[in-house]
C-alpha atoms as a PDB file:
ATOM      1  CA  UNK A   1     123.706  75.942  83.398  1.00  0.00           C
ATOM      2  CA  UNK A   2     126.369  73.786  85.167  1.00  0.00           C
ATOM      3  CA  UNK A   3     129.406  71.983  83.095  1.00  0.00           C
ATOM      4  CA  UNK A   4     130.478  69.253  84.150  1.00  0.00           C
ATOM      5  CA  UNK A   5     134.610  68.886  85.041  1.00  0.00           C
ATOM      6  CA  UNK A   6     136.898  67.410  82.540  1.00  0.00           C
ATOM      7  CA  UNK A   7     137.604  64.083  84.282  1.00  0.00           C
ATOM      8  CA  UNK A   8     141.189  63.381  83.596  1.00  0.00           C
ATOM      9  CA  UNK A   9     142.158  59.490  82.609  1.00  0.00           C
ATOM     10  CA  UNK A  10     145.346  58.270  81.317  1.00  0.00           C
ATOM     11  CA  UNK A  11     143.180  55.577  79.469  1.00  0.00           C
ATOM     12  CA  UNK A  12     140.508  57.743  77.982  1.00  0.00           C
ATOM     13  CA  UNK A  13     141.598  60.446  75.638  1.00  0.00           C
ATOM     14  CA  UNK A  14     138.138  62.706  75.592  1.00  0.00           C
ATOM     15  CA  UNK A  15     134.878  62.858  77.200  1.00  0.00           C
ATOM     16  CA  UNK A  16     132.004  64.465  75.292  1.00  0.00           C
ATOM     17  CA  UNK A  17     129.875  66.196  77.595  1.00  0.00           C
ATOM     18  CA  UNK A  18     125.839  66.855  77.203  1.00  0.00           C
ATOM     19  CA  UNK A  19     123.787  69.154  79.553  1.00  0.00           C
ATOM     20  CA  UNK A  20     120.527  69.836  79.777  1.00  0.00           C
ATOM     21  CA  UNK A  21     119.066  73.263  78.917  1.00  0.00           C
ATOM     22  CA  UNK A  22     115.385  74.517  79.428  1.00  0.00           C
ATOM     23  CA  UNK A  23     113.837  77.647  78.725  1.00  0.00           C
ATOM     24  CA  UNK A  24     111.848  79.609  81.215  1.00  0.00           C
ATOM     25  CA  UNK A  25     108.551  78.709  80.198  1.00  0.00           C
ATOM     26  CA  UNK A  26     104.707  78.350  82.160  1.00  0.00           C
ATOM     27  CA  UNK A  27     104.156  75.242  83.865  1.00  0.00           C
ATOM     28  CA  UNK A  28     100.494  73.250  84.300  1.00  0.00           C
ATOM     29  CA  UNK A  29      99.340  73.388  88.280  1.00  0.00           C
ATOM     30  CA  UNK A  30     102.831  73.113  90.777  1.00  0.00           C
ATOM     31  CA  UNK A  31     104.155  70.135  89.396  1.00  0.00           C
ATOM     32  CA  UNK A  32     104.318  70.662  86.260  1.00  0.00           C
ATOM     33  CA  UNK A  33     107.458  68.916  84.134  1.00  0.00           C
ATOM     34  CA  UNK A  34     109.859  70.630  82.603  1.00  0.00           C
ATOM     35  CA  UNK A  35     110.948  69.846  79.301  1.00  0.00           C
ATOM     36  CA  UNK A  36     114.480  69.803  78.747  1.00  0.00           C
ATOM     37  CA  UNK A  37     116.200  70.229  75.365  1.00  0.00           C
ATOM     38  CA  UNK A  38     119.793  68.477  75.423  1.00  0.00           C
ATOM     39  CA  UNK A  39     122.968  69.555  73.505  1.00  0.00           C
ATOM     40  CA  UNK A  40     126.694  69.170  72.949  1.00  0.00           C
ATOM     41  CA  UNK A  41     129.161  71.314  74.279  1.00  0.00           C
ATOM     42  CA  UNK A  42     132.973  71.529  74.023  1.00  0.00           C
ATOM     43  CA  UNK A  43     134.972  70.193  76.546  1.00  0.00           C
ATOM     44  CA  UNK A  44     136.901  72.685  79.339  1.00  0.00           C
ATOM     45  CA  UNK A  45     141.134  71.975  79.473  1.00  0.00           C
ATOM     46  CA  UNK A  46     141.754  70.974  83.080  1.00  0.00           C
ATOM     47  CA  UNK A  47     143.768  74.137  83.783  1.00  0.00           C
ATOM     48  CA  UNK A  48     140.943  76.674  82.790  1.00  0.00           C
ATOM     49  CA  UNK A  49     138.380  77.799  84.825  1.00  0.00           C
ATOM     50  CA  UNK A  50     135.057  77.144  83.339  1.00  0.00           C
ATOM     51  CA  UNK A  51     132.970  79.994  82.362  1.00  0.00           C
ATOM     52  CA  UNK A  52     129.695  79.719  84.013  1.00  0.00           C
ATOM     53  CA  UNK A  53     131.920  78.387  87.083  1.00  0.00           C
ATOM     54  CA  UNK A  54     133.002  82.211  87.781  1.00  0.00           C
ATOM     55  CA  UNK A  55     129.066  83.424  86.861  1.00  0.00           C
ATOM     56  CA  UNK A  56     127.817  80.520  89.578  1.00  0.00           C
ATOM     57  CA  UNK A  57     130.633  82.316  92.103  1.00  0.00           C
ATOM     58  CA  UNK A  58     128.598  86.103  91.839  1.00  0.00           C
ATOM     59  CA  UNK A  59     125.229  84.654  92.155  1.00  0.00           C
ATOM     60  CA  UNK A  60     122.976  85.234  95.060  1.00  0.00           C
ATOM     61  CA  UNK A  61     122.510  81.853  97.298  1.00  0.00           C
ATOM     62  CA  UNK A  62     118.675  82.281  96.553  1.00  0.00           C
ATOM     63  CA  UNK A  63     119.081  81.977  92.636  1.00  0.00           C
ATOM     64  CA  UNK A  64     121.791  79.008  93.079  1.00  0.00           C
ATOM     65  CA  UNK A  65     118.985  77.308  95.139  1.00  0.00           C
ATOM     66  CA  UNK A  66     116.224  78.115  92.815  1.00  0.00           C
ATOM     67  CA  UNK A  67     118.279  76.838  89.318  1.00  0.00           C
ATOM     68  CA  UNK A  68     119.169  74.452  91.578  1.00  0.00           C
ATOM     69  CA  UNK A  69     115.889  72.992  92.020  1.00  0.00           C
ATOM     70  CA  UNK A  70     114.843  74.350  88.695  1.00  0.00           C
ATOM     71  CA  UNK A  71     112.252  76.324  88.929  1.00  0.00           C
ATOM     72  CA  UNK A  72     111.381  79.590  90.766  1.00  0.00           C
ATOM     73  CA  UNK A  73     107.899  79.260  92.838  1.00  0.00           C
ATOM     74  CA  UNK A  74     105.587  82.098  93.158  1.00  0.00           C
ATOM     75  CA  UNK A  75     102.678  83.127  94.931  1.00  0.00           C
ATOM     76  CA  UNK A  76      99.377  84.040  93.261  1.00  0.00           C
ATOM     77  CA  UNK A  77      95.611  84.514  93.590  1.00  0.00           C
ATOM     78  CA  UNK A  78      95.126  83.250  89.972  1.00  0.00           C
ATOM     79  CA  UNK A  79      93.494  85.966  88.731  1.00  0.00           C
ATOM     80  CA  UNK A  80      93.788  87.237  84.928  1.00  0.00           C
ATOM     81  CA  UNK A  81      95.252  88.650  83.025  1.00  0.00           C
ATOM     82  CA  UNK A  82      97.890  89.400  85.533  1.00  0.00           C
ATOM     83  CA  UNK A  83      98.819  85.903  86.754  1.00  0.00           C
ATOM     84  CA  UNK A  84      96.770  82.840  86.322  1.00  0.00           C
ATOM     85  CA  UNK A  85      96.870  79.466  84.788  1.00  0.00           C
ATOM     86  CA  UNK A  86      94.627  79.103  81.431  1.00  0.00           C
ATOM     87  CA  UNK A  87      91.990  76.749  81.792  1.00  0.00           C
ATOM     88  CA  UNK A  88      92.369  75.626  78.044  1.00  0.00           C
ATOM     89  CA  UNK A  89      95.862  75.184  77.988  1.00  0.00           C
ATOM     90  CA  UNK A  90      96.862  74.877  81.804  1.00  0.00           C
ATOM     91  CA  UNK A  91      99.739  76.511  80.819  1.00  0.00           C
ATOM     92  CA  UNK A  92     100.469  79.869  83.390  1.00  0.00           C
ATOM     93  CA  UNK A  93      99.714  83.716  81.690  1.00  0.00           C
ATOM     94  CA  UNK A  94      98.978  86.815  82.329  1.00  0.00           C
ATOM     95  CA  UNK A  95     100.996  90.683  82.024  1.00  0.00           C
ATOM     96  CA  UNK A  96     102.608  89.616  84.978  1.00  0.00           C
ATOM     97  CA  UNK A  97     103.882  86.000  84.005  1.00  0.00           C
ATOM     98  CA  UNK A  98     105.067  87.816  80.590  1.00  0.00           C
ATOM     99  CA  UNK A  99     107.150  89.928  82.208  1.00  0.00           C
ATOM    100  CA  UNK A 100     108.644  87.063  85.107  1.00  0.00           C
ATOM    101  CA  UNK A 101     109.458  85.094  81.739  1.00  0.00           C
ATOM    102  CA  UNK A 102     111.886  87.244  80.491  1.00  0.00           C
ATOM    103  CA  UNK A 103     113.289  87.769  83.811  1.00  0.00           C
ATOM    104  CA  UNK A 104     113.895  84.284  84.256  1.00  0.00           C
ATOM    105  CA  UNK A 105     115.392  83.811  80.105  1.00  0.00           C
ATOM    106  CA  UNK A 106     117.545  86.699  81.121  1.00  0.00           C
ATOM    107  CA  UNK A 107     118.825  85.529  84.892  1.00  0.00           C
ATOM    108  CA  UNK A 108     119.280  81.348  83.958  1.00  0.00           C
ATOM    109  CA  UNK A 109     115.857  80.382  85.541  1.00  0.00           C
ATOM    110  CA  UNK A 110     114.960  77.028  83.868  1.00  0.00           C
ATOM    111  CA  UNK A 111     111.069  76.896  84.609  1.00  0.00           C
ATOM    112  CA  UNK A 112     107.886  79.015  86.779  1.00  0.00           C
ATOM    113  CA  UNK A 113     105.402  77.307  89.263  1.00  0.00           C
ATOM    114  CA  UNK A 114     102.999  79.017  91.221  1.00  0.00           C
ATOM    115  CA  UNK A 115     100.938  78.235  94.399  1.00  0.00           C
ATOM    116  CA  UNK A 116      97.454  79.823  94.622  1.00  0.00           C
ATOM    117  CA  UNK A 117      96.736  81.639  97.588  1.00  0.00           C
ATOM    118  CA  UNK A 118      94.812  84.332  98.954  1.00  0.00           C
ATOM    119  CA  UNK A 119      95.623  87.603  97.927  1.00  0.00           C
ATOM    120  CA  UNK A 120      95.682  88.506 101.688  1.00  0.00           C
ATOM    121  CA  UNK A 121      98.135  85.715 102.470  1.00  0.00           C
ATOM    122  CA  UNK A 122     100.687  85.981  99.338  1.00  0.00           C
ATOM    123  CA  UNK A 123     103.640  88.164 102.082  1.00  0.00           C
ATOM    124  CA  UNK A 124     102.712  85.833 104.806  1.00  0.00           C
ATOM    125  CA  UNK A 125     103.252  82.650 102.652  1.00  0.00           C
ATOM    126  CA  UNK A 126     106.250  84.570 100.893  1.00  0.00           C
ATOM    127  CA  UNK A 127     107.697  84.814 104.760  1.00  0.00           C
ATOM    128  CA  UNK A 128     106.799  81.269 105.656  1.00  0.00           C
ATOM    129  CA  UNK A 129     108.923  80.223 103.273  1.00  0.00           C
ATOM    130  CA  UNK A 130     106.474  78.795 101.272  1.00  0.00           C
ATOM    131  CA  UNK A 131     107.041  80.663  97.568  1.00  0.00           C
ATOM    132  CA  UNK A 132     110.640  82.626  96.623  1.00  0.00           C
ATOM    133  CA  UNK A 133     108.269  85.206  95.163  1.00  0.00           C
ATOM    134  CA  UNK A 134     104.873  87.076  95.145  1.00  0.00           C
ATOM    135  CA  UNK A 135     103.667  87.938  91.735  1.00  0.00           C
ATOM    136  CA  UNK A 136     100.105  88.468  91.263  1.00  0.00           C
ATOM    137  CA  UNK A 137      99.693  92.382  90.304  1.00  0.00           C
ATOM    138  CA  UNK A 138     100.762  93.519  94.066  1.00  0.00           C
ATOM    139  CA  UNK A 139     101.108  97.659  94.720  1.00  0.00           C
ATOM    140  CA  UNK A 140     104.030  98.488  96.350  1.00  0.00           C
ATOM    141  CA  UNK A 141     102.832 100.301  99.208  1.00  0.00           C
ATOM    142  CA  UNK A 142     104.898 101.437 102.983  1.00  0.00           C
ATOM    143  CA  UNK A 143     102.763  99.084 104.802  1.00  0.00           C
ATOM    144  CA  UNK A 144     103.448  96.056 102.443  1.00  0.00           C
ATOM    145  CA  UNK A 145     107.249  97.467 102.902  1.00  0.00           C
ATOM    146  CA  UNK A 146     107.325  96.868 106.305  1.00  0.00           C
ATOM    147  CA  UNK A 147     106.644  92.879 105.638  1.00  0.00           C
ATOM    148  CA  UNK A 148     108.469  92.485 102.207  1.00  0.00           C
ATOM    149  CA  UNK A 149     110.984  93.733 100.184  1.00  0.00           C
ATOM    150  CA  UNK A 150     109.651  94.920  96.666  1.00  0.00           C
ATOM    151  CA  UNK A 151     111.569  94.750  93.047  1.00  0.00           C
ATOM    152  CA  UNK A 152     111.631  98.167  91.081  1.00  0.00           C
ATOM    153  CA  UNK A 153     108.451  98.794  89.534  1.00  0.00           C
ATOM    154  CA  UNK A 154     107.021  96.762  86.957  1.00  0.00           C
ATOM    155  CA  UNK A 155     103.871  99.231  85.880  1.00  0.00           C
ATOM    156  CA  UNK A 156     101.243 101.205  87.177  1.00  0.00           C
ATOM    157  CA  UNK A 157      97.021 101.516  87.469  1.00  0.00           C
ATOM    158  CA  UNK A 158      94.497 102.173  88.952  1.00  0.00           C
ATOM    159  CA  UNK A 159      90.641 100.692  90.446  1.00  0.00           C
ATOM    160  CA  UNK A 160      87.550 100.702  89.116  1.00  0.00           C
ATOM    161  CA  UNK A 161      83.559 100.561  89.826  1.00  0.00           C
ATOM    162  CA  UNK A 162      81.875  97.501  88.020  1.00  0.00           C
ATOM    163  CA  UNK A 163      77.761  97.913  88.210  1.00  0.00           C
ATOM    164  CA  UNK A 164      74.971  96.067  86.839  1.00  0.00           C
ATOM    165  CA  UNK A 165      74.378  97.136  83.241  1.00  0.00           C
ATOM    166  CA  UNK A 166      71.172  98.246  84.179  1.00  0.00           C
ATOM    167  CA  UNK A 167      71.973 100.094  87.455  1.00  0.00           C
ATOM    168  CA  UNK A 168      71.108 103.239  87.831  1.00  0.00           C
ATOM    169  CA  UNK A 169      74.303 104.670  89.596  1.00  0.00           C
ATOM    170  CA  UNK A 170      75.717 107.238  87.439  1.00  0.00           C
ATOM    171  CA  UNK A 171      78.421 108.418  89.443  1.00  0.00           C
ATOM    172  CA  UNK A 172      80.427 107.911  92.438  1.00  0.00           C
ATOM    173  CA  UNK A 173      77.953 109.500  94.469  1.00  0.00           C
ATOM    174  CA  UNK A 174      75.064 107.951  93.715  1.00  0.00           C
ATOM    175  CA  UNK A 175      77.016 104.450  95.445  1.00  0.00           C
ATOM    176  CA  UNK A 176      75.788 106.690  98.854  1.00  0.00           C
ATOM    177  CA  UNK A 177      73.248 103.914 100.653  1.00  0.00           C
ATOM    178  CA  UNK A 178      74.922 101.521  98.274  1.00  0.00           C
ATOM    179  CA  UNK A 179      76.243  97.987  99.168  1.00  0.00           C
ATOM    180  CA  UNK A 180      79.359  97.671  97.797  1.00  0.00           C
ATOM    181  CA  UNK A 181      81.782  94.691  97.419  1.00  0.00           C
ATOM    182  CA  UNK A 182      85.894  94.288  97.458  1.00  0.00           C
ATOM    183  CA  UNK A 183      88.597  92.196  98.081  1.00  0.00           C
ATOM    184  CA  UNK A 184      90.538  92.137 101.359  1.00  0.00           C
ATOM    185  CA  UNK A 185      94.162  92.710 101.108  1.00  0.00           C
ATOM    186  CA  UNK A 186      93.987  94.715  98.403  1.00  0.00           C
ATOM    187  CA  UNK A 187      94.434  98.293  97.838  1.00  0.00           C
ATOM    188  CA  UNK A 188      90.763  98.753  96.840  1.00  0.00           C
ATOM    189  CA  UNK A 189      89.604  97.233  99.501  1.00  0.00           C
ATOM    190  CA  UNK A 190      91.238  99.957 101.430  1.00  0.00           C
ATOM    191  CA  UNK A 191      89.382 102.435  99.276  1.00  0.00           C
ATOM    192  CA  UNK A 192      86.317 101.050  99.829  1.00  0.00           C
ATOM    193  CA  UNK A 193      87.039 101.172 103.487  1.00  0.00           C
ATOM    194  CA  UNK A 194      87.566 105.088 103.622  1.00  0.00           C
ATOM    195  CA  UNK A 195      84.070 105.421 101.994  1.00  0.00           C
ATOM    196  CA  UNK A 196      82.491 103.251 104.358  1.00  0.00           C
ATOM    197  CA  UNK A 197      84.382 105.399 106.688  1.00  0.00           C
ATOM    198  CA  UNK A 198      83.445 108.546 105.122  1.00  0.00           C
ATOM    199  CA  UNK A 199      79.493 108.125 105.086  1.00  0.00           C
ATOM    200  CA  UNK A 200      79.898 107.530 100.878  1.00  0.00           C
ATOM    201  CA  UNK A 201      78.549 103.809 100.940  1.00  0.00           C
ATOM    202  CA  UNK A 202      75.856 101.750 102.934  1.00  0.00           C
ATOM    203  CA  UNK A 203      78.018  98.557 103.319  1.00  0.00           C
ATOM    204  CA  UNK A 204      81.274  96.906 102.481  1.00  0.00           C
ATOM    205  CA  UNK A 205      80.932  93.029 101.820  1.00  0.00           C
ATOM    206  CA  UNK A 206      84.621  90.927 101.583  1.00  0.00           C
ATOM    207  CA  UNK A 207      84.778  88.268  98.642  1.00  0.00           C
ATOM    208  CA  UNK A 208      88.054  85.959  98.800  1.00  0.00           C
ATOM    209  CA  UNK A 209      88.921  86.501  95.514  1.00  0.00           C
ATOM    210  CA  UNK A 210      87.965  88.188  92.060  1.00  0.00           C
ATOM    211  CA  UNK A 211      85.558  85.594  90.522  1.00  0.00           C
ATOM    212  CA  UNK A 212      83.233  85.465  93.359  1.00  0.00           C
ATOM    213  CA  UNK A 213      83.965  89.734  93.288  1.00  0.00           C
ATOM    214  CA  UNK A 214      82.279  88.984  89.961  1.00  0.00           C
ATOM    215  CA  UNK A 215      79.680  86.835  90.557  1.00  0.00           C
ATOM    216  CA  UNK A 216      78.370  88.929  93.606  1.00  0.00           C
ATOM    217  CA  UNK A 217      77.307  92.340  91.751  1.00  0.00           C
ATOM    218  CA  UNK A 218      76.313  89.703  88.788  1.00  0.00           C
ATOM    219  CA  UNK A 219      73.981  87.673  90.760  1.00  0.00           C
ATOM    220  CA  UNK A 220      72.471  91.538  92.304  1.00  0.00           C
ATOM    221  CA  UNK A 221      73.742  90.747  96.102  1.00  0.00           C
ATOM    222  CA  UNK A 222      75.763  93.710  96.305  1.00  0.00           C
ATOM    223  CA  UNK A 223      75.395  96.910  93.903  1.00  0.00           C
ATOM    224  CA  UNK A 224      78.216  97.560  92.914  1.00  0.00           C
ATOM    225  CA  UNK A 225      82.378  96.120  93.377  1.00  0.00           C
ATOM    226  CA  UNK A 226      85.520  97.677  93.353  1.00  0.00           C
ATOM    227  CA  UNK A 227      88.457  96.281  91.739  1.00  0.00           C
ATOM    228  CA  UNK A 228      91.480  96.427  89.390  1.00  0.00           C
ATOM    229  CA  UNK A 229      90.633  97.938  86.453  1.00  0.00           C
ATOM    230  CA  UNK A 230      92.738  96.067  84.378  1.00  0.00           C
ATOM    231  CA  UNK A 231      90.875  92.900  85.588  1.00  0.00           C
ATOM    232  CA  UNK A 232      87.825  94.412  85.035  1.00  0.00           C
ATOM    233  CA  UNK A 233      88.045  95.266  81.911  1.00  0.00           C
ATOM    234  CA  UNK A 234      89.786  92.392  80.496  1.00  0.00           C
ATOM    235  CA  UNK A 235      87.300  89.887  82.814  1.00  0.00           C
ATOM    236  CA  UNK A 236      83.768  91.784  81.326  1.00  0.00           C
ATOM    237  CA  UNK A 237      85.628  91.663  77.635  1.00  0.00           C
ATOM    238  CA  UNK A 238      86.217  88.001  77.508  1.00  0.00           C
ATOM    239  CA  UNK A 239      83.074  87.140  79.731  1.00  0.00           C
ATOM    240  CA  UNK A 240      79.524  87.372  77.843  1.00  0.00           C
ATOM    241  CA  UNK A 241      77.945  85.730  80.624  1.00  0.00           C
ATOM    242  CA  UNK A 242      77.999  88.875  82.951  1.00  0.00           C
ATOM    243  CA  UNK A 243      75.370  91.726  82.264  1.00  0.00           C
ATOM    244  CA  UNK A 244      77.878  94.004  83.854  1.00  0.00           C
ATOM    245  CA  UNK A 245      79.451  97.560  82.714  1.00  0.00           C
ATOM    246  CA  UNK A 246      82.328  99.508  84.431  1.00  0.00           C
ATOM    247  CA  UNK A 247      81.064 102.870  86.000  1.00  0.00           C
ATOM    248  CA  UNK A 248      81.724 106.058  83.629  1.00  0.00           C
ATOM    249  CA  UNK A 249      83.103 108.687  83.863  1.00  0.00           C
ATOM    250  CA  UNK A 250      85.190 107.328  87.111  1.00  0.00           C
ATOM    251  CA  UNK A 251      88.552 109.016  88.267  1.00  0.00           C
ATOM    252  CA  UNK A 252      90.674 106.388  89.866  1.00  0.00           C
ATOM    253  CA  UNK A 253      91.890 107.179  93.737  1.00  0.00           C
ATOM    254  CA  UNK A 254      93.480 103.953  94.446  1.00  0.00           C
ATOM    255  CA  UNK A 255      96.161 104.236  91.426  1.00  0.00           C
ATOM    256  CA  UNK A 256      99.435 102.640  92.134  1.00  0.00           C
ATOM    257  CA  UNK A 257     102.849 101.274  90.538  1.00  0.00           C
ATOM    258  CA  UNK A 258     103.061  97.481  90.735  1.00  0.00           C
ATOM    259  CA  UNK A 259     106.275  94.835  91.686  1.00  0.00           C
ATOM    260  CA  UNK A 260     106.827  91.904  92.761  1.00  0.00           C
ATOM    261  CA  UNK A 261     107.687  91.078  96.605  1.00  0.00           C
ATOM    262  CA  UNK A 262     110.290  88.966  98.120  1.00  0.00           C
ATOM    263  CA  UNK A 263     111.882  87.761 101.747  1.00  0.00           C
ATOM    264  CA  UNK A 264     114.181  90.018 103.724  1.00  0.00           C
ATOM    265  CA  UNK A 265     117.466  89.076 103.395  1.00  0.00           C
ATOM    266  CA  UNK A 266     117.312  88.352  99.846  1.00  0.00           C
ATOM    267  CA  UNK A 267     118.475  91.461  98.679  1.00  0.00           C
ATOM    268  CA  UNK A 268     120.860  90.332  96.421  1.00  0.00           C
ATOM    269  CA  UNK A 269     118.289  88.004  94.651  1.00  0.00           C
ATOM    270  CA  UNK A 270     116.667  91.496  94.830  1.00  0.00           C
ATOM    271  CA  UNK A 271     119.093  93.561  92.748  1.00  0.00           C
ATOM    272  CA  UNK A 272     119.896  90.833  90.159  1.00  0.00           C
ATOM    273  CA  UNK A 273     116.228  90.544  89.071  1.00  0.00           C
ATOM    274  CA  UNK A 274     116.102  94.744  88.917  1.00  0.00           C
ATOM    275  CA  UNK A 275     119.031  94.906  86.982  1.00  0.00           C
ATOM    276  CA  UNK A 276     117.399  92.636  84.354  1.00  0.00           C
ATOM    277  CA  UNK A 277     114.292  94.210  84.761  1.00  0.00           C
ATOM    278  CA  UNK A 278     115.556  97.827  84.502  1.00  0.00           C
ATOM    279  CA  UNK A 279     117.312  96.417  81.108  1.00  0.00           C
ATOM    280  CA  UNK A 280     113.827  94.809  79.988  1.00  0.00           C
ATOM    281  CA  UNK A 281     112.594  98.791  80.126  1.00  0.00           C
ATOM    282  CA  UNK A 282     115.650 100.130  77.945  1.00  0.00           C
ATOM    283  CA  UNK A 283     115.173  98.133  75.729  1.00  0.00           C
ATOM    284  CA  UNK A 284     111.779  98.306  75.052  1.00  0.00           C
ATOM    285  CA  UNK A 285     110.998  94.769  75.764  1.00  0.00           C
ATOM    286  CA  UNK A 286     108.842  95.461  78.758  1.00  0.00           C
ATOM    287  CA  UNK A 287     106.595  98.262  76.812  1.00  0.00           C
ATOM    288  CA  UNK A 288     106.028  95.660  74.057  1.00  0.00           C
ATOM    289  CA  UNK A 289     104.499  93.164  76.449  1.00  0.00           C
ATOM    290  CA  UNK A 290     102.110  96.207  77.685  1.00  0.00           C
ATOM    291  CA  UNK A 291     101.356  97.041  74.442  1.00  0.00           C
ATOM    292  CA  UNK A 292     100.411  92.871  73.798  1.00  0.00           C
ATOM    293  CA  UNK A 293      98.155  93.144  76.422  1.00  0.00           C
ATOM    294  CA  UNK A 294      96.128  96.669  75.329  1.00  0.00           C
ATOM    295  CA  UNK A 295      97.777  99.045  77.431  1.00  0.00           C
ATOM    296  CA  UNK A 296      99.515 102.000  76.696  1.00  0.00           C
ATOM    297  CA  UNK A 297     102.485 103.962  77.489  1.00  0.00           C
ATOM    298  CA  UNK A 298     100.257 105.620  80.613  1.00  0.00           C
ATOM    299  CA  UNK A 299     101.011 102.134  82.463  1.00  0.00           C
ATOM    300  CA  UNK A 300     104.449 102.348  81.555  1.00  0.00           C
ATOM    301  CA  UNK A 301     107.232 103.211  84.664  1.00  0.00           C
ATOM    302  CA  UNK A 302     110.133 104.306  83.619  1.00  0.00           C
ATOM    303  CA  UNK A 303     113.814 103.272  85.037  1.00  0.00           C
ATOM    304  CA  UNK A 304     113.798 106.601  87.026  1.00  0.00           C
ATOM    305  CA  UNK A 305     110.375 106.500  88.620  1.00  0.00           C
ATOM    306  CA  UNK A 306     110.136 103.201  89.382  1.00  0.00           C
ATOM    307  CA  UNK A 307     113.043 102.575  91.842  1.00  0.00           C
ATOM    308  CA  UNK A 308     111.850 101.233  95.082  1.00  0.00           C
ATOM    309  CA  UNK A 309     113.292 102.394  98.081  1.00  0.00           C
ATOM    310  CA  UNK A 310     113.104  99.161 100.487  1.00  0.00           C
ATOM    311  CA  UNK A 311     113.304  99.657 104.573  1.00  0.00           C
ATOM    312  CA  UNK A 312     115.183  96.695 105.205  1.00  0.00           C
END
């Protein structure tokens, strides 16, 4: 919030002074309004500092630009229930946007938009300059560490194998001869890769994003994906239109502890959003949103295990 100076006036005797204050909320598409709720506040004598002058003073230059403009913008692939904007409400959601909310309430941030883009191009976008932030679910991996720097972690899952419900794969190694679909840029993907690799599949097919992931072992021309299992589970719960089931029993390889990624050089950006997100965990604040969203304290990270050690 800025306050304005006391403007001094040997004719006028006292100013009144209004400013505007939003709360970080989701925002329709990128350029979606904010809505800003106005209020009074009590004038600042001349010869004291104001107190959100000396706050401004120990903020990083990237979250002075971003209140400046008012809103943070982030990078995602739109994909639920991580990061995504609701197609009933057009309002953004997702575990991920829950937890960038709070962030934001507790660090000043008035408002959230988000680009879409390819999962594969959120750190090159991030490093064009094109977003202040990728949030869409990301692992925080060493090769992703050598293009971005990552916050502290925010949770942790793993993959999993989404079939036909009438498929007769019964295990992980009946996907042998199998052609099996994933997304590129993503840690599964990867997986999928090394059994390719390995001899354990037939054929790896690449779909841009998780929809058409869907749609492909829906529509029988693959046999089987691999994917997030949080988005699995949550897409096949809420979608009656796929004749799908997720592959059980299945141990996870590809688990991983998720953050958020931002520019080089933005390090202190950086350590103001862990500080507030290492509170969010003390508190219990960050559990509760888990637990809003079905999971359970085996996706939780605590403060100690979920530092991130950066490499620049």
């Amino acid at each position: 919030m800025r306050k304005m100076k006391k403007m001094i006036s040997l004719v006028l005797a006292g100013l009144l002074l209004v400013t505007a204050m939003t709360g970080c909320g989701s925002t329709s598409g990128e350029n979606a309004s904010v809505t800003p709720t106005q209020s009074a506040v009590t004038e600042t004598p001349a010869t004291e500092v104001p107190a959100d002058t000396a706050t401004d003073s120990l903020e990083s230059e990237l979250l002075k630009a971003i209140k400046e403009k008012g809103y943070i913008t982030i990078g995602s692939s739109n994909d639920a229930p991580f990061c995504y904007e609701d197609v009933d409400t057009g309002e953004l959601a997702g575990i991920d946007i829950e937890i960038l909310k709070e962030i934001c309430n507790r660090l000043g941030i008035p408002d959230i938009q988000m680009k879409v883009i390819d999962f594969s191009n959120l750190l090159v976008e991030l490093n064009n300059e094109n977003i202040d932030m990728v949030v869409d679910a990301m692992y925080v991996k060493d090769v992703r560490l050598e293009i971005a720097a990552f916050t502290n972690k925010w949770y942790q899952e793993g993959e999993a194998v989404v079939i036909p419900s009438d498929s007769s794969i019964t295990s992980k190694d009946d996907l042998a001869g199998k052609a099996i679909g994933a997304q590129p840029g993503t840690t599964f993907y990867d997986t999928a890769q090394q059994w390719l690799d390995a001899g354990k599949i037939g054929s790896l097919v690449a779909y841009d994003n998780q929809a058409t992931l869907m749609m492909a072992v829906n529509m029988g021309q693959v046999d089987a994906i691999v994917t997030d299992g949080i988005v699995a589970g949550y897409t096949l719960a809420s979608d009656s239109s796929l004749d799908l089931k997720l592959l059980a029993p299945y141990e996870a390889e590809a688990s991983g502890q998720i953050g958020a990624a931002v520019r080089f050089g933005d390090e202190d950006f950086l350590a103001e959003v862990n500080a507030v997100l290492d509170d969010m965990k003390t508190d219990g604040t960050l559990m509760q949103i888990l637990t809003d969203y079905g999971l359970t304290e085996d996706y939780f990270v605590s403060v100690e295990d979920g530092v991130t050690t950066n490499v620049k």
